[in-house]
PDB file of N, CA and C in Angstrom:
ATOM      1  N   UNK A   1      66.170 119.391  93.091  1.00  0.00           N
ATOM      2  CA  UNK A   1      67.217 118.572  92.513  1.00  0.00           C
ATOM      3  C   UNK A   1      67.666 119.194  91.201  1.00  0.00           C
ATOM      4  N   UNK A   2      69.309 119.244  91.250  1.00  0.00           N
ATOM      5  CA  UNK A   2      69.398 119.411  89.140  1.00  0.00           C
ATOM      6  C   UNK A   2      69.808 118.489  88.318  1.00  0.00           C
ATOM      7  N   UNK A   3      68.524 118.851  87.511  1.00  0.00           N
ATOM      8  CA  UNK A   3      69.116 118.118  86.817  1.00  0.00           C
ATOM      9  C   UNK A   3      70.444 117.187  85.924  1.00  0.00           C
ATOM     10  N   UNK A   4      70.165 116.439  86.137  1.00  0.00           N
ATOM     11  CA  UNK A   4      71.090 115.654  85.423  1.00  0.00           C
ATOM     12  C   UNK A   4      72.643 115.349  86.518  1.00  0.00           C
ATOM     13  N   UNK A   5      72.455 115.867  87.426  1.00  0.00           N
ATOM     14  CA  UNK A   5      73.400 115.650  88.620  1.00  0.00           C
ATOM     15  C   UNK A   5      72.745 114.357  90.025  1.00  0.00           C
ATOM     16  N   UNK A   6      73.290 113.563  90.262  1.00  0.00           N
ATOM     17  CA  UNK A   6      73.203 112.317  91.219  1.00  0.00           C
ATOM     18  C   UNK A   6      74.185 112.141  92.352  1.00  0.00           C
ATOM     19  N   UNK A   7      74.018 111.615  93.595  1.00  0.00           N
ATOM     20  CA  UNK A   7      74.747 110.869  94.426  1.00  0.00           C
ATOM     21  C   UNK A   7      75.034 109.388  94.156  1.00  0.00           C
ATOM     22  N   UNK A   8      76.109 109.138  93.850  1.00  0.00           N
ATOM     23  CA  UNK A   8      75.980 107.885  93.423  1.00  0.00           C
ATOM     24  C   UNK A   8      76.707 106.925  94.893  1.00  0.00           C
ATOM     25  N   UNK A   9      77.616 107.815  95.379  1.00  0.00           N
ATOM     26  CA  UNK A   9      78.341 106.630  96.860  1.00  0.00           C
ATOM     27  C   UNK A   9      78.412 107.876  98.302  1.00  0.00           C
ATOM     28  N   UNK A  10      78.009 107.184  98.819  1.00  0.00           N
ATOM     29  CA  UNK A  10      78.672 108.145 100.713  1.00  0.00           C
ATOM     30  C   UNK A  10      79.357 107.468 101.459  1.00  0.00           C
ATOM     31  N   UNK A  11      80.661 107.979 101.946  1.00  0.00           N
ATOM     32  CA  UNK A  11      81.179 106.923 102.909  1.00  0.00           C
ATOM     33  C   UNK A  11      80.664 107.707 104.059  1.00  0.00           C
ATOM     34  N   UNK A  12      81.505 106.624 105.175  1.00  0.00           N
ATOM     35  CA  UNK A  12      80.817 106.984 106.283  1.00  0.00           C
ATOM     36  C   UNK A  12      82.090 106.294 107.291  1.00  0.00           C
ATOM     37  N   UNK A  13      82.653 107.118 108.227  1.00  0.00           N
ATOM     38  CA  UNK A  13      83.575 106.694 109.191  1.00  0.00           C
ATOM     39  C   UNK A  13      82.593 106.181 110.340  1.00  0.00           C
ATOM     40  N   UNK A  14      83.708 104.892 110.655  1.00  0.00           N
ATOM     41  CA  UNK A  14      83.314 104.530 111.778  1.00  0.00           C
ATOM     42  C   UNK A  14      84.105 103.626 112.849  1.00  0.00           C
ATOM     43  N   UNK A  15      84.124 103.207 113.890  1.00  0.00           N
ATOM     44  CA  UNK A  15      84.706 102.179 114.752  1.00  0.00           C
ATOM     45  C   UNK A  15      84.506 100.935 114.735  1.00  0.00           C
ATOM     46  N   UNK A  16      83.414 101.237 114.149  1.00  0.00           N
ATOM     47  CA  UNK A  16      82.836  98.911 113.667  1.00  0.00           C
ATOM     48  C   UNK A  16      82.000  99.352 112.477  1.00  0.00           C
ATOM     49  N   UNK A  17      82.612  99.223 111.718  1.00  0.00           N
ATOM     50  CA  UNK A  17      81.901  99.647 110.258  1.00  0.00           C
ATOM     51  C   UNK A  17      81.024  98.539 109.879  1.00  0.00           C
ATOM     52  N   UNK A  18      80.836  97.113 109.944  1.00  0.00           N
ATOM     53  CA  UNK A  18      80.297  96.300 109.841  1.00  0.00           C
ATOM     54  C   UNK A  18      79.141  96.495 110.509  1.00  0.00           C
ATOM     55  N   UNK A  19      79.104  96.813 111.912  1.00  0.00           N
ATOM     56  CA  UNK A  19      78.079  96.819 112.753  1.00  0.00           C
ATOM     57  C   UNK A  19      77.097  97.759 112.194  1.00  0.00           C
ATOM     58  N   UNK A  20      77.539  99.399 112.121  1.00  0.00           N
ATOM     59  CA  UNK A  20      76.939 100.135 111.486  1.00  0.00           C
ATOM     60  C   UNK A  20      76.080  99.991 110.264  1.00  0.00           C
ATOM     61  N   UNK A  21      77.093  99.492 109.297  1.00  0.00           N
ATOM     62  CA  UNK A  21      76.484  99.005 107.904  1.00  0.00           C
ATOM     63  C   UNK A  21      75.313  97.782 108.556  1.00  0.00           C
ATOM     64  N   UNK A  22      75.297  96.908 109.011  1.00  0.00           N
ATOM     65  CA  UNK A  22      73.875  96.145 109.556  1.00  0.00           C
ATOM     66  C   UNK A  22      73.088  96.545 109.647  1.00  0.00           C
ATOM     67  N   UNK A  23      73.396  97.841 110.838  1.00  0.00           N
ATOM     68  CA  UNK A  23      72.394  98.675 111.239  1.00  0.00           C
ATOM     69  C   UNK A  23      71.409  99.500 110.111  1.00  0.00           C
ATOM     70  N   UNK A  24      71.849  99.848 109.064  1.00  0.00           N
ATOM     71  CA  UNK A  24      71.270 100.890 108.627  1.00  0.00           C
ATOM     72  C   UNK A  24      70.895  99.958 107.769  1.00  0.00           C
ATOM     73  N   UNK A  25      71.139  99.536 107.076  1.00  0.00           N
ATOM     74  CA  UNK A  25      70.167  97.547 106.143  1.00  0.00           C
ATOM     75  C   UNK A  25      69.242  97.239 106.811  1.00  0.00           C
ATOM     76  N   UNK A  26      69.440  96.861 107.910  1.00  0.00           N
ATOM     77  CA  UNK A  26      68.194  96.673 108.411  1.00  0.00           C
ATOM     78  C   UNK A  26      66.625  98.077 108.521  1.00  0.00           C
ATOM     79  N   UNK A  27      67.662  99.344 108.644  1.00  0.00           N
ATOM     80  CA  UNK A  27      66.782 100.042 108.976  1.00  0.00           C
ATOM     81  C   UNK A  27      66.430 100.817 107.660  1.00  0.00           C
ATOM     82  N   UNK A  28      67.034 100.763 106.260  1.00  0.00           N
ATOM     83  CA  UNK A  28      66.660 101.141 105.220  1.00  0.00           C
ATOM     84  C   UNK A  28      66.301  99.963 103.870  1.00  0.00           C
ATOM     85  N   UNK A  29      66.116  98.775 104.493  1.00  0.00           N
ATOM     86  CA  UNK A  29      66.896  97.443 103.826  1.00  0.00           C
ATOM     87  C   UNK A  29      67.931  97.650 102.365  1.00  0.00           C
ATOM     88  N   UNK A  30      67.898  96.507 101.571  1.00  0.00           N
ATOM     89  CA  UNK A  30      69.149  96.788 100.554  1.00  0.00           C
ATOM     90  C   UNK A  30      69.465  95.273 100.799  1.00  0.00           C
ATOM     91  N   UNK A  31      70.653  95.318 100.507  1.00  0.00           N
ATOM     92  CA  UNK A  31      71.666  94.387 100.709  1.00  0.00           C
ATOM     93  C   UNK A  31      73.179  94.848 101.401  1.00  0.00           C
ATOM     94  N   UNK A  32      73.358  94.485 102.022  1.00  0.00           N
ATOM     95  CA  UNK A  32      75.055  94.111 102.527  1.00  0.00           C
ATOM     96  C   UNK A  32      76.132  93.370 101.931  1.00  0.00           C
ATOM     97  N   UNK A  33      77.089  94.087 101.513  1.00  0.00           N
ATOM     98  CA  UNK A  33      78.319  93.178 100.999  1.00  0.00           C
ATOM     99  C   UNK A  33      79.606  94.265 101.550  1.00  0.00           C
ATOM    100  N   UNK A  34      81.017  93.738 101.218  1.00  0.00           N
ATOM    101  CA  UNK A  34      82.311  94.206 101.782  1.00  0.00           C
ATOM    102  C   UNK A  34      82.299  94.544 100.102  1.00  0.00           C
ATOM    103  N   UNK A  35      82.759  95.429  99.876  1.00  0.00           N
ATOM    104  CA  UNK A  35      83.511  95.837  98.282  1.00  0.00           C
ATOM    105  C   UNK A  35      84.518  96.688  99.147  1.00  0.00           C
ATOM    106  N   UNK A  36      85.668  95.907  98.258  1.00  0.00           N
ATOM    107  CA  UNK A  36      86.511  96.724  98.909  1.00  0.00           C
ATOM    108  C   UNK A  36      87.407  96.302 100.184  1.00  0.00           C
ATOM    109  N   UNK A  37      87.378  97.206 100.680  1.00  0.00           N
ATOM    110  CA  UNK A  37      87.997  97.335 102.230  1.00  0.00           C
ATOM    111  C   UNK A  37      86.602  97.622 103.461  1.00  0.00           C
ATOM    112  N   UNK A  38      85.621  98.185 102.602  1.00  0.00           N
ATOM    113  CA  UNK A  38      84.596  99.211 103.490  1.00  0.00           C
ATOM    114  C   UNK A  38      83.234  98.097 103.333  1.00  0.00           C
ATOM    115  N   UNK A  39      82.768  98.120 104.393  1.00  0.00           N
ATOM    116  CA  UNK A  39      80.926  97.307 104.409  1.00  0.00           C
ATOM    117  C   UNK A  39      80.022  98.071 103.445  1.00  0.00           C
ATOM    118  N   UNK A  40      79.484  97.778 102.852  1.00  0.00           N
ATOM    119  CA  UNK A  40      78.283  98.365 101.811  1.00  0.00           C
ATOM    120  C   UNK A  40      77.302  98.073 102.251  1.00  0.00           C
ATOM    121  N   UNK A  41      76.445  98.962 101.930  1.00  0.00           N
ATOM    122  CA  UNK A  41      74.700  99.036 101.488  1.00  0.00           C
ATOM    123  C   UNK A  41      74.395  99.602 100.816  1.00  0.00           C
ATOM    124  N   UNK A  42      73.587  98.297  99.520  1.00  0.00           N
ATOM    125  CA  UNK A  42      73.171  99.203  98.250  1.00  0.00           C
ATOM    126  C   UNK A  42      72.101  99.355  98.885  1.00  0.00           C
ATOM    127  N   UNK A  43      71.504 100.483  98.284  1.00  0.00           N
ATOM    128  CA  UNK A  43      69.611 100.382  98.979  1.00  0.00           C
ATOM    129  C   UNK A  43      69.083 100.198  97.356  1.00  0.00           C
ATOM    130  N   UNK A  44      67.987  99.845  97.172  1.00  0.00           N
ATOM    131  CA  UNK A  44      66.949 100.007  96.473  1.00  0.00           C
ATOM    132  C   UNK A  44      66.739 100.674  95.490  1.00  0.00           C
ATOM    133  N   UNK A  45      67.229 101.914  95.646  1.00  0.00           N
ATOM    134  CA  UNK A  45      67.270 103.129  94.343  1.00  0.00           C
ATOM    135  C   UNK A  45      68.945 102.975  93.956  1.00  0.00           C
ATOM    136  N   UNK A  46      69.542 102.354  94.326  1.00  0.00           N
ATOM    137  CA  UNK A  46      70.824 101.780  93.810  1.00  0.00           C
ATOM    138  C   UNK A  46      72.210 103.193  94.222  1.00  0.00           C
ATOM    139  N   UNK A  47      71.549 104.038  95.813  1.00  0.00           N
ATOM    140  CA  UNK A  47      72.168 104.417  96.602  1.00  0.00           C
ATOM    141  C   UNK A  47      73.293 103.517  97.347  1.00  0.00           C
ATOM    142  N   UNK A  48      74.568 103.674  97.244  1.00  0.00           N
ATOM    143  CA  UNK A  48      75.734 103.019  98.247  1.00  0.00           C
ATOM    144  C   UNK A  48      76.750 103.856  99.197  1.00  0.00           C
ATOM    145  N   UNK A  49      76.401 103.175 100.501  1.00  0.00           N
ATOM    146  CA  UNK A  49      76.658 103.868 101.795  1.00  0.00           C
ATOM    147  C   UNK A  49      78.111 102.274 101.779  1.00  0.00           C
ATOM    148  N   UNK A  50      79.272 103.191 102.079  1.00  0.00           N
ATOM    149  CA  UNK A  50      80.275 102.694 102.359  1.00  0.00           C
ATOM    150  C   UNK A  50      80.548 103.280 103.624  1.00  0.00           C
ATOM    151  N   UNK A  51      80.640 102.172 104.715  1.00  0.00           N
ATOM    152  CA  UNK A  51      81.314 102.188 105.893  1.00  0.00           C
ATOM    153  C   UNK A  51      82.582 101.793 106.109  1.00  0.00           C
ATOM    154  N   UNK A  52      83.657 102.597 106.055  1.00  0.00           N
ATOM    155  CA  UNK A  52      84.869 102.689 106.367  1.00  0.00           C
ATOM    156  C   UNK A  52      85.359 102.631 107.910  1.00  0.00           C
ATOM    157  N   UNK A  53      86.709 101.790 108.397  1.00  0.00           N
ATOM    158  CA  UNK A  53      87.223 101.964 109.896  1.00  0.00           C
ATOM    159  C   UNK A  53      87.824 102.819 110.038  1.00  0.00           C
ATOM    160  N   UNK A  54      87.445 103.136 111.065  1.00  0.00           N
ATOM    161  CA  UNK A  54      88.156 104.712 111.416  1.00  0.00           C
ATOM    162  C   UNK A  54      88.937 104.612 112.905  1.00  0.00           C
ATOM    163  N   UNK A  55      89.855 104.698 112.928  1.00  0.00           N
ATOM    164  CA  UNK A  55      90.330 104.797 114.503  1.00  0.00           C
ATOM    165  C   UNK A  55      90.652 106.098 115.565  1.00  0.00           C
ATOM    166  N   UNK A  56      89.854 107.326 114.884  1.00  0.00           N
ATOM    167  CA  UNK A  56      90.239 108.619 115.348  1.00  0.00           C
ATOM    168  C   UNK A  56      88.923 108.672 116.282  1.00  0.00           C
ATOM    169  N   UNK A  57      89.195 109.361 117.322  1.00  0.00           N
ATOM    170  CA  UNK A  57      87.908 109.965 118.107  1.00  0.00           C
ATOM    171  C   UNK A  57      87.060 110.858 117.777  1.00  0.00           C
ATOM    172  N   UNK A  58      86.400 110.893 117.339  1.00  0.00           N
ATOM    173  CA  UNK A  58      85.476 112.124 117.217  1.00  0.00           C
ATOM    174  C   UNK A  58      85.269 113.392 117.822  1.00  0.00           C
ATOM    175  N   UNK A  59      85.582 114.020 117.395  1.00  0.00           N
ATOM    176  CA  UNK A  59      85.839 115.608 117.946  1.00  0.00           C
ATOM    177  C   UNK A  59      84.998 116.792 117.634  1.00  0.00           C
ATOM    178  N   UNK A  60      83.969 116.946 118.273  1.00  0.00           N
ATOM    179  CA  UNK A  60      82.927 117.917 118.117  1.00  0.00           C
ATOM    180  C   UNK A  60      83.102 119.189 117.450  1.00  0.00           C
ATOM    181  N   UNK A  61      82.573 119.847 116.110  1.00  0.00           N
ATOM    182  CA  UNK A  61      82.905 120.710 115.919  1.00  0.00           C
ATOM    183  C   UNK A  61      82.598 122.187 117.186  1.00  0.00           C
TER     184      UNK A  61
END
């Protein structure tokens, strides 16, 4: 890690962004809230995963 540098937010595309964001609360706990437009999960170390809707298909690199 360097110092003095952090992640403070990640979004994250998706098709049911809500669902997703559940998913990963449950599986990292935190809390869940909407800020925004996008589903959140703060976790614990005060990491936030924003799940955004996405309506594009996914296209394999």
């Amino acid at each position: 890690m360097i110092k003095g540098i952090c992640i403070n937010n990640i979004a994250i595309d998706s098709k049911d962004a809500v669902r997703l964001c559940n998913f990963y609360t449950e599986l990292l706990g935190g809390d869940s809230c909407i800020m925004g437009n996008c589903a959140t999960l703060r976790t614990q170390l005060g990491l936030e995963l924003l799940f955004m809707e996405a309506d594009f298909e996914y296209v394999k690199p």
